[in-house]
N, C-alpha and C. Protein backbone atom coordinates (compact mmCIF):
# COMPACT_ATOMS: atom_id res chain seq x y z
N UNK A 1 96.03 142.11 125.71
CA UNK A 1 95.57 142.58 124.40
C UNK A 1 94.87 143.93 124.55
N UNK A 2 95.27 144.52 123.89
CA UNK A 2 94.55 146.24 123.63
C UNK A 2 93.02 146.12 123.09
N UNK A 3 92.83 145.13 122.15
CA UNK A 3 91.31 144.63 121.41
C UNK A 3 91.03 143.70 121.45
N UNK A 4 90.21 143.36 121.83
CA UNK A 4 89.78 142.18 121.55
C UNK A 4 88.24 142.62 120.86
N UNK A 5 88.19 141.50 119.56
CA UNK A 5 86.74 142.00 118.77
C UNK A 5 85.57 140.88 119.81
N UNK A 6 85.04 141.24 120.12
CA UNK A 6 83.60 140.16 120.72
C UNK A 6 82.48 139.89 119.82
N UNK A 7 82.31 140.08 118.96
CA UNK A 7 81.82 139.85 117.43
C UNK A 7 82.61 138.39 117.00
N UNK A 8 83.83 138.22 117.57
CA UNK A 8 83.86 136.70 116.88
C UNK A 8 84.62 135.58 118.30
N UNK A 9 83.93 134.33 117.88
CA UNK A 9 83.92 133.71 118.83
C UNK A 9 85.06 132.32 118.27
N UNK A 10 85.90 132.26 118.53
CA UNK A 10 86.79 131.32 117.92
C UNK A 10 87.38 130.05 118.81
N UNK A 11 87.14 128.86 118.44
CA UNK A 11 86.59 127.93 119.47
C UNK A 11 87.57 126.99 118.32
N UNK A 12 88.69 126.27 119.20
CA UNK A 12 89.93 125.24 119.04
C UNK A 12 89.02 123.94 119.04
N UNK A 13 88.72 123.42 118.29
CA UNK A 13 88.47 121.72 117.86
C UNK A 13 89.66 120.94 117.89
N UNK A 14 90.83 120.89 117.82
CA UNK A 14 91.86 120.12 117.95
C UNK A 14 91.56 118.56 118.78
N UNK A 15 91.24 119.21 119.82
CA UNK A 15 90.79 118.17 120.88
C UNK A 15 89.61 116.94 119.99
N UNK A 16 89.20 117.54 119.29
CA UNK A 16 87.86 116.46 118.40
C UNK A 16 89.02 115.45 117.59
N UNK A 17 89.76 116.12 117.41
CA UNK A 17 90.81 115.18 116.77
C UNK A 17 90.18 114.87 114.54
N UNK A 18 89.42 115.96 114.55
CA UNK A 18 89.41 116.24 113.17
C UNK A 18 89.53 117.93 112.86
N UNK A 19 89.74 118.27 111.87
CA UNK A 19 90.06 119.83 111.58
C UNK A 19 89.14 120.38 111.34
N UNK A 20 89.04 121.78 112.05
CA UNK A 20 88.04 123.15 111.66
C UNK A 20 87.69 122.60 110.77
N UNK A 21 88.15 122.31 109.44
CA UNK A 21 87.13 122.56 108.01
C UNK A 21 86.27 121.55 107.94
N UNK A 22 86.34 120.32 108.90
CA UNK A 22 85.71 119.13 109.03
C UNK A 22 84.35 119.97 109.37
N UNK A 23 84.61 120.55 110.68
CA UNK A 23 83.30 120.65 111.62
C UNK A 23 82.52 121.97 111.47
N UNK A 24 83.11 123.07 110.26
CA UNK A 24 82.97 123.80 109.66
C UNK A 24 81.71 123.23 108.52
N UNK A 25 81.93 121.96 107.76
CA UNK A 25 81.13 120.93 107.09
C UNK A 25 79.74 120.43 108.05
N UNK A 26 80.47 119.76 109.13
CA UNK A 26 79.70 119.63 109.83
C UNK A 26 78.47 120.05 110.23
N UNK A 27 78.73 121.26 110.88
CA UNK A 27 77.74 122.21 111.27
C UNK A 27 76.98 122.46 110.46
N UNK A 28 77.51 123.11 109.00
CA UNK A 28 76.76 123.69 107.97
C UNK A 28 75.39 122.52 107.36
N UNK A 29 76.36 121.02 107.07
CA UNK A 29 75.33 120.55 106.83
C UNK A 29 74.52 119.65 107.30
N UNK A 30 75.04 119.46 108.75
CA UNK A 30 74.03 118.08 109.49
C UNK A 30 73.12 119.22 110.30
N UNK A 31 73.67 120.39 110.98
CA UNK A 31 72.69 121.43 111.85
C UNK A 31 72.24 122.59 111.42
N UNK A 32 72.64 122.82 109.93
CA UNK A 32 72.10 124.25 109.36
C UNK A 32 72.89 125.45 109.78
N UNK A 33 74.10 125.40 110.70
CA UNK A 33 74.67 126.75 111.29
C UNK A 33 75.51 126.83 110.30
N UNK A 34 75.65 128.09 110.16
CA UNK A 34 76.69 128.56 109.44
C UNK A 34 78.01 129.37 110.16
N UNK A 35 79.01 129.01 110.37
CA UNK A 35 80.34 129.42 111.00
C UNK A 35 80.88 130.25 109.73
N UNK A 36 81.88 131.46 110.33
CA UNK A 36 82.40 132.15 109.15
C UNK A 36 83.26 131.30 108.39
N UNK A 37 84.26 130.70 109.54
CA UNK A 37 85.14 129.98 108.37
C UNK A 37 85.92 128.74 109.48
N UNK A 38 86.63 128.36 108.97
CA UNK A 38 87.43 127.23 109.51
C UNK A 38 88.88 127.02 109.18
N UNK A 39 89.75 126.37 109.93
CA UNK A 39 90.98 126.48 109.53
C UNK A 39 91.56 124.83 110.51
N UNK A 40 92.60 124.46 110.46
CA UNK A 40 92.89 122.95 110.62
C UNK A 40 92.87 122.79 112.13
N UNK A 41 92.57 123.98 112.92
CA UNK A 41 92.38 123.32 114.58
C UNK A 41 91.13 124.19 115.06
N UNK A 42 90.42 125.21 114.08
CA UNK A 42 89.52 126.18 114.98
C UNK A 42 88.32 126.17 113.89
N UNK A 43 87.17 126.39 114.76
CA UNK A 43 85.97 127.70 113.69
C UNK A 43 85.96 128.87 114.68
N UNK A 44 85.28 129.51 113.13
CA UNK A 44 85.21 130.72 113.81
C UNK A 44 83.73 131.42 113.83
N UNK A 45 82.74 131.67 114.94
CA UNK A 45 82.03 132.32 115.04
C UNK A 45 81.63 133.44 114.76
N UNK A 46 80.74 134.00 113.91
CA UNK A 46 80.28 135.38 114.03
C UNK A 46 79.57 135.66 115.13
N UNK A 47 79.44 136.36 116.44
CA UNK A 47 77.89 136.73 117.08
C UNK A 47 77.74 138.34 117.27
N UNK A 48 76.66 138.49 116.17
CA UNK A 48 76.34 139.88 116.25
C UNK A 48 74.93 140.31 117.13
N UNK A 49 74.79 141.29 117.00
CA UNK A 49 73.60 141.88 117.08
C UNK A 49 72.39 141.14 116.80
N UNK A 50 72.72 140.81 115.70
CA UNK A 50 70.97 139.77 115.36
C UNK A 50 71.04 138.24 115.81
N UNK A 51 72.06 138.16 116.84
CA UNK A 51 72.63 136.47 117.33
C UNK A 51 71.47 136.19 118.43
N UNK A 52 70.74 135.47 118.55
CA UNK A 52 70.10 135.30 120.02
C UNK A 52 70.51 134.15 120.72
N UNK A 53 70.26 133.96 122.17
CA UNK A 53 69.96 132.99 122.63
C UNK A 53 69.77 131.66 121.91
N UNK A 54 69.14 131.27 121.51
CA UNK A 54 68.58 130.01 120.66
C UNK A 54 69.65 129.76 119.95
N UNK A 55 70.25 130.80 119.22
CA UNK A 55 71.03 130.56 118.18
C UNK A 55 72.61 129.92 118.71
N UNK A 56 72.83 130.74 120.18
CA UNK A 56 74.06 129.79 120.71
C UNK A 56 73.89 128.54 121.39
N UNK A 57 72.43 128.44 121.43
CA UNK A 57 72.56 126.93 122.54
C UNK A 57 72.27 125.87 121.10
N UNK A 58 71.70 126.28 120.06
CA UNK A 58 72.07 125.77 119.15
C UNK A 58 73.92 124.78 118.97
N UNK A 59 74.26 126.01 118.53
CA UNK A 59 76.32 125.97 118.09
C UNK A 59 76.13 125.08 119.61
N UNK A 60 75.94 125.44 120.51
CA UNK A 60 76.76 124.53 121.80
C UNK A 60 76.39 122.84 121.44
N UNK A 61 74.86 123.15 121.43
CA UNK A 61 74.15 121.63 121.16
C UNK A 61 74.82 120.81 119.90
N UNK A 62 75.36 121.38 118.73
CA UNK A 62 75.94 120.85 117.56
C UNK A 62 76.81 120.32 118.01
N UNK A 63 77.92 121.66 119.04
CA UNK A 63 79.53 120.59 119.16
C UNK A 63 79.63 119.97 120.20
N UNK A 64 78.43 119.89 121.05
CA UNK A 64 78.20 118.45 122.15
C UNK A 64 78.17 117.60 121.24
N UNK A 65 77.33 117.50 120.76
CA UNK A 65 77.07 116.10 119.42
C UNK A 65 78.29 115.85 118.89
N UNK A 66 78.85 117.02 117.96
CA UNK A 66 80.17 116.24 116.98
C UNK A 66 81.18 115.87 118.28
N UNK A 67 81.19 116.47 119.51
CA UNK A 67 82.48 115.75 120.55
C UNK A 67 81.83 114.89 120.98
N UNK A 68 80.81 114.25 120.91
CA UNK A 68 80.57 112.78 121.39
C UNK A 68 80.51 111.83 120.40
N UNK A 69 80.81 112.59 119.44
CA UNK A 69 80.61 111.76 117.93
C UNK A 69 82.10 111.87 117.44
N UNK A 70 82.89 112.73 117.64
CA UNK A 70 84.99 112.15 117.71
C UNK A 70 85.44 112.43 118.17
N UNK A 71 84.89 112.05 119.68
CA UNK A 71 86.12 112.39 120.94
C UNK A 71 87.00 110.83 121.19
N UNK A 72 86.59 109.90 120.79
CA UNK A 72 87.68 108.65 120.29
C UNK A 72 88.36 108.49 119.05
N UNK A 73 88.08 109.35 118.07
CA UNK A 73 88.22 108.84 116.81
C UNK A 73 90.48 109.80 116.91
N UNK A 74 91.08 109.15 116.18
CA UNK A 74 92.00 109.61 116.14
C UNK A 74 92.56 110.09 114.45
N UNK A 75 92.00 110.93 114.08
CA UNK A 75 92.06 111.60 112.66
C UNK A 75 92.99 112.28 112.58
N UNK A 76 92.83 113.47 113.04
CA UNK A 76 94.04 114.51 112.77
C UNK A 76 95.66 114.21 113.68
N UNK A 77 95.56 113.73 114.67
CA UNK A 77 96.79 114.21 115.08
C UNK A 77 97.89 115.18 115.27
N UNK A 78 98.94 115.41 115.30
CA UNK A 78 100.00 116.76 115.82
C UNK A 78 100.21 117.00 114.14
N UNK A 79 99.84 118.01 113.57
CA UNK A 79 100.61 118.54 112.12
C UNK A 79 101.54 119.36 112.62
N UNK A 80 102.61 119.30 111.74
CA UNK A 80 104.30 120.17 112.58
C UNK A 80 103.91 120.71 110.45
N UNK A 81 103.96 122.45 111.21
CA UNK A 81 103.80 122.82 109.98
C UNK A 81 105.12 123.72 110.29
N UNK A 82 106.09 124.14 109.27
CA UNK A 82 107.76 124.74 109.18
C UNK A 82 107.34 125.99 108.17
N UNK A 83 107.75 126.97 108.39
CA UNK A 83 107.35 128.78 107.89
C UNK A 83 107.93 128.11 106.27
N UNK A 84 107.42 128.21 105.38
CA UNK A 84 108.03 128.14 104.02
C UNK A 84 108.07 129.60 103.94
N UNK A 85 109.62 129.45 103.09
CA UNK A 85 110.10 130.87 102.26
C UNK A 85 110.23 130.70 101.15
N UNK A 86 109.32 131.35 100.38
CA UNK A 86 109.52 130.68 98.78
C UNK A 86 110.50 131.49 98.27
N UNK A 87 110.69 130.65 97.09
CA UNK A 87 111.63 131.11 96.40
C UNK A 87 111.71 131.54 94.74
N UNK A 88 111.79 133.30 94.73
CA UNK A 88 111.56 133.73 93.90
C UNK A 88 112.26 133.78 92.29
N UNK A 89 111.76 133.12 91.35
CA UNK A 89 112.81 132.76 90.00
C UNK A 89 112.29 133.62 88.98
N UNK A 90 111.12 134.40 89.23
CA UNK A 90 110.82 135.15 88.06
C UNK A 90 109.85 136.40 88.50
N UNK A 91 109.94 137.13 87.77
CA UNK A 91 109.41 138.45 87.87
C UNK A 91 107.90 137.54 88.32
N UNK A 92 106.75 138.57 89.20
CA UNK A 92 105.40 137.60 89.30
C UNK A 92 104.51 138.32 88.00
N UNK A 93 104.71 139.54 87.48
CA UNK A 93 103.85 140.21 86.73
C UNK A 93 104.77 138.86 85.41
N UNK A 94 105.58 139.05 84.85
CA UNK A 94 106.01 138.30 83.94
C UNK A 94 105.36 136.68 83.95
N UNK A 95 105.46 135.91 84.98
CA UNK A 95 105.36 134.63 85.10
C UNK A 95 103.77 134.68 85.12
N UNK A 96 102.95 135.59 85.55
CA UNK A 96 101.19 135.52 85.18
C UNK A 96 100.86 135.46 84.16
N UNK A 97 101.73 136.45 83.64
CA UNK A 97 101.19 136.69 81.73
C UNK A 97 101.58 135.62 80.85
N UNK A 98 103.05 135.09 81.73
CA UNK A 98 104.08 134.15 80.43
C UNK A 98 103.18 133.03 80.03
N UNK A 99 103.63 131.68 78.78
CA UNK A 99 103.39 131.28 78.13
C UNK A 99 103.42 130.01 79.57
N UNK A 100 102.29 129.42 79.72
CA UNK A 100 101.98 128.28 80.72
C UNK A 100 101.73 127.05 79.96
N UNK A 101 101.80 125.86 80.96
CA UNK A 101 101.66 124.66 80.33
C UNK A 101 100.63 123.98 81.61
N UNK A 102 100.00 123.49 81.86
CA UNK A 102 98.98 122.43 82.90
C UNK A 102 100.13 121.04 83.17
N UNK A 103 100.48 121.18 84.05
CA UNK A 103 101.11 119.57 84.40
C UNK A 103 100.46 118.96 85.48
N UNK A 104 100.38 117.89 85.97
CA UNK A 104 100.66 117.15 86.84
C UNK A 104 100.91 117.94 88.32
N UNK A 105 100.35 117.79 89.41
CA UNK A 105 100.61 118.47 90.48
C UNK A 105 101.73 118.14 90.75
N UNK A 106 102.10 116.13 90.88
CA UNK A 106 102.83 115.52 91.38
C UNK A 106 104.62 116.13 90.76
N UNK A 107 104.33 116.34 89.59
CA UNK A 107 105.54 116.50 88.67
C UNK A 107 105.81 117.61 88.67
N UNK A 108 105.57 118.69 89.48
CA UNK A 108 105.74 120.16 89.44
C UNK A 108 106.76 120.61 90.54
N UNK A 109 107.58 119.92 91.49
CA UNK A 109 108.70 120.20 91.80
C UNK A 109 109.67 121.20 91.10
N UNK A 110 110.30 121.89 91.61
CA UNK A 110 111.29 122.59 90.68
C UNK A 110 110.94 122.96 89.38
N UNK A 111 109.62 123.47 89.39
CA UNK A 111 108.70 124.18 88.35
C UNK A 111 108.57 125.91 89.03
N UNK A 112 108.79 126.94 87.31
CA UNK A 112 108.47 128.08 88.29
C UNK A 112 106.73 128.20 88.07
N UNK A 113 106.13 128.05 89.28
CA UNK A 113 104.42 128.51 89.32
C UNK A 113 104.05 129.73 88.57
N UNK A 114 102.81 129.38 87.76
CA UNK A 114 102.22 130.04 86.87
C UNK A 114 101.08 131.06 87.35
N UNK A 115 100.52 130.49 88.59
CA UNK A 115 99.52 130.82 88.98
C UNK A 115 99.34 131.03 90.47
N UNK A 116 98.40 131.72 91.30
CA UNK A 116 98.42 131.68 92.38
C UNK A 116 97.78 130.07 92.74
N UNK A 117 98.02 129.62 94.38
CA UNK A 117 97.67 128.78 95.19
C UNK A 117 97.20 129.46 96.48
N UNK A 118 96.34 129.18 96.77
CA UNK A 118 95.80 129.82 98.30
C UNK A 118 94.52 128.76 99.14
N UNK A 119 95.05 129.15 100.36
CA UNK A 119 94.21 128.25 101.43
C UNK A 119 93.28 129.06 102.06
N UNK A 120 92.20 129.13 102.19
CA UNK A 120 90.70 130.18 102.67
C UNK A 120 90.48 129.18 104.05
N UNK A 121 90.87 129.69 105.12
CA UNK A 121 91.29 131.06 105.76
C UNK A 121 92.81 130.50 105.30
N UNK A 122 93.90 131.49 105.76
CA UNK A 122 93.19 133.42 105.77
C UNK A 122 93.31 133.72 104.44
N UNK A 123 93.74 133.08 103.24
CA UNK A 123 93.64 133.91 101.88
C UNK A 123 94.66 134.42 101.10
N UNK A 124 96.10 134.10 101.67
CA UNK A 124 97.56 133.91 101.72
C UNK A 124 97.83 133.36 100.55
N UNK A 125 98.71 133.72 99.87
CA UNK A 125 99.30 132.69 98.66
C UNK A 125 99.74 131.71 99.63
N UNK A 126 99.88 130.38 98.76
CA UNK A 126 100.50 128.99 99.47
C UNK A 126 102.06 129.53 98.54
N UNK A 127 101.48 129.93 97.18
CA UNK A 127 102.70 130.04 96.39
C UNK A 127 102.07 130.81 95.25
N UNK A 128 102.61 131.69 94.59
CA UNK A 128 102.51 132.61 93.86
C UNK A 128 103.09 132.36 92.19
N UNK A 129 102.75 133.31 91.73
CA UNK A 129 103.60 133.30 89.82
C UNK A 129 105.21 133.68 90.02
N UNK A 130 105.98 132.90 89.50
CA UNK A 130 107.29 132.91 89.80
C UNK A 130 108.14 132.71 90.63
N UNK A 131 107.53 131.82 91.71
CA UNK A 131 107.81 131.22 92.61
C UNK A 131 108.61 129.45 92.05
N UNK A 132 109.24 129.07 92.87
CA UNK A 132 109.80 127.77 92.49
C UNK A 132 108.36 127.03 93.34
N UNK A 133 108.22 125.86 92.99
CA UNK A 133 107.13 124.70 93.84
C UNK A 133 108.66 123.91 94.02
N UNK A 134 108.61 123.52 95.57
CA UNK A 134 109.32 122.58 96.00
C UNK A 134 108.73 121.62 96.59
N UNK A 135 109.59 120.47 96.77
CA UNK A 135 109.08 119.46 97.74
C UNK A 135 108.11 119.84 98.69
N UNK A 136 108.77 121.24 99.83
CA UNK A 136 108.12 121.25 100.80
C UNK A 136 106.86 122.03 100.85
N UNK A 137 106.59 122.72 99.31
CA UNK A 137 105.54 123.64 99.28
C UNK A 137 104.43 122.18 98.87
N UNK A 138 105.14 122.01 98.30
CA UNK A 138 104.21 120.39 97.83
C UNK A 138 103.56 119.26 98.69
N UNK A 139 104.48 119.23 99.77
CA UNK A 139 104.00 118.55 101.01
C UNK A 139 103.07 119.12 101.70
N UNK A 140 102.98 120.41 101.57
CA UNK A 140 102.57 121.10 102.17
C UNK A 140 100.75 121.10 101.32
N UNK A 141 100.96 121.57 100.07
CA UNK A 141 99.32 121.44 99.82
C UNK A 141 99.20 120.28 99.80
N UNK A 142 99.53 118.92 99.81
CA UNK A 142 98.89 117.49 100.08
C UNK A 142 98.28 117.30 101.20
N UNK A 143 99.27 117.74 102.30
CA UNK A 143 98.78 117.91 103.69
C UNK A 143 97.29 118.75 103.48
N UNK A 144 97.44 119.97 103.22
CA UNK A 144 95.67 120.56 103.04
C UNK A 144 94.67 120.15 102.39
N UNK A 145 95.17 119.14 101.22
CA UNK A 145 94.08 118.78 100.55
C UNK A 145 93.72 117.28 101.12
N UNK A 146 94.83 117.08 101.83
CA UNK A 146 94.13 115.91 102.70
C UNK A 146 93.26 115.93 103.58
N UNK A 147 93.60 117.06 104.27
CA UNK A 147 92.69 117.94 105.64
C UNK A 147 91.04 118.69 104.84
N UNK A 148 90.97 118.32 103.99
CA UNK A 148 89.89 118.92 102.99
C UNK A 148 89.98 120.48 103.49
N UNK A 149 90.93 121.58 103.22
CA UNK A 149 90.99 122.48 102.94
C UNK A 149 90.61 123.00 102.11
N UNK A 150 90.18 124.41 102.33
CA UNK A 150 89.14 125.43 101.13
C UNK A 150 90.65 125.52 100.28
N UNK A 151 91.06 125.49 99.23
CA UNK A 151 92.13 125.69 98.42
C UNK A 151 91.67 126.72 97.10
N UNK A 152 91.94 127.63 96.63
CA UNK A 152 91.30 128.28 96.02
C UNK A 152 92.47 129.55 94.99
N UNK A 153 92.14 129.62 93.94
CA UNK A 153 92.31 130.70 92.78
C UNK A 153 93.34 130.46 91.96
N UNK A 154 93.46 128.79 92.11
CA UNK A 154 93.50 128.10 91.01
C UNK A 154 92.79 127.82 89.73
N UNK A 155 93.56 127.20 88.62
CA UNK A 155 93.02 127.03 87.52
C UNK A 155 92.36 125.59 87.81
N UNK A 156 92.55 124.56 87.93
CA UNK A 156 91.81 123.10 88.19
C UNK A 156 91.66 123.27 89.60
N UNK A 157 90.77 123.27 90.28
CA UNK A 157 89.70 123.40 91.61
C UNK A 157 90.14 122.54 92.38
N UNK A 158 90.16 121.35 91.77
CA UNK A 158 90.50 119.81 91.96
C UNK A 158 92.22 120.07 92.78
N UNK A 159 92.89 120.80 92.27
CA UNK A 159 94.31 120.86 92.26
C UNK A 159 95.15 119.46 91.82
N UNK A 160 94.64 119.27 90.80
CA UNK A 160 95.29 117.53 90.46
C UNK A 160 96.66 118.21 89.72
N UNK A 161 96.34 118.99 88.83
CA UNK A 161 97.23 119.78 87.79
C UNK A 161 97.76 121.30 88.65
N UNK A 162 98.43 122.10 87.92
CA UNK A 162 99.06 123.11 87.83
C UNK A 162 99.92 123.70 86.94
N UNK A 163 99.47 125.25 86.98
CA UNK A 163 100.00 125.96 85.83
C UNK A 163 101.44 126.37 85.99
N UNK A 164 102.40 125.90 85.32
CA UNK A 164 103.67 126.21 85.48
C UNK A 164 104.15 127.01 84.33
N UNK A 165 105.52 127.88 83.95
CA UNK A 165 105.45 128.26 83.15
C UNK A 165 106.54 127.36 82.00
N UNK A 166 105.92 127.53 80.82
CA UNK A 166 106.65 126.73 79.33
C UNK A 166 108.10 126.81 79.87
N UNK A 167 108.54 125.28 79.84
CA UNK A 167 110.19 125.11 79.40
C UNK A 167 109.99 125.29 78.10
N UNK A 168 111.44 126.03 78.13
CA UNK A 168 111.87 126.18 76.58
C UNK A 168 112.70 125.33 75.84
């Protein structure tokens, strides 16, 4: 590698056998640390300038605890995640503005999306306005919202519903 940033410290939980966003939770609210962010096998550390001593034997002392606290537990397991290519049915400036309806998450298959979907990290559409929702985009946010993923810039928070646009 040409760079490497040393400002962030990014540390694989997989082995705990629950996901970043678990121990991302974790940390924040059983030890007070705050991690930048989390994602389904890592957190990620800030250590700057104002980081001391204390403050890493802290983070170490937390994930001694949570790995003695689910180094048996078998939660997450192998996720086999496949590159989705969505598939584009409508202009995205058109399908933001167009005339939307709220359905059912479950029932939104072969719906063109009204609205953005995104997973924090990294901040990516899951799926965009004028996009088709398929099965596998669908499997796909169940899987995250099972993993209690940050899901975000949606209209219902919850993601129970989704904005699709009006059949005519």
């Amino acid at each position: 590698l040409d760079f490497i940033d040393e400002t962030k410290l990014c540390i694989n939980v997989k082995g705990l056998n629950i996901t970043g966003f678990r121990v991302y939770d974790i940390l924040y609210q059983d030890f007070d640390i705050q991690v930048e962010l989390g994602d389904l096998y890592n957190i990620l550390a800030l250590v700057s300038i104002g980081t001391t001593k204390d403050d890493i034997d802290r983070l170490i002392d937390a994930l001694e605890i949570i790995s003695k606290k689910f180094k048996n537990e078998n939660i997450l397991g192998e996720l086999h995640i496949n590159q989705i290519n969505p598939i584009v049915k409508m202009n995205p400036r058109n399908a933001y503005y167009g005339e939307k309806e709220s359905i059912e998450l479950e029932d939104s298959v072969n719906r063109i999306c009204g609205e953005n979907i995104m997973v924090y990290p990294p901040g990516i559409p899951i799926i965009s306005p004028g996009e088709i929702i398929t099965a596998e985009i669908l499997d796909y946010i169940r899987m995250l919202k099972e993993n209690n993923a940050y899901l975000t810039d949606m209209q219902d928070k919850e993601l129970k519903k989704v904005l699709v646009i009006k059949e005519k």
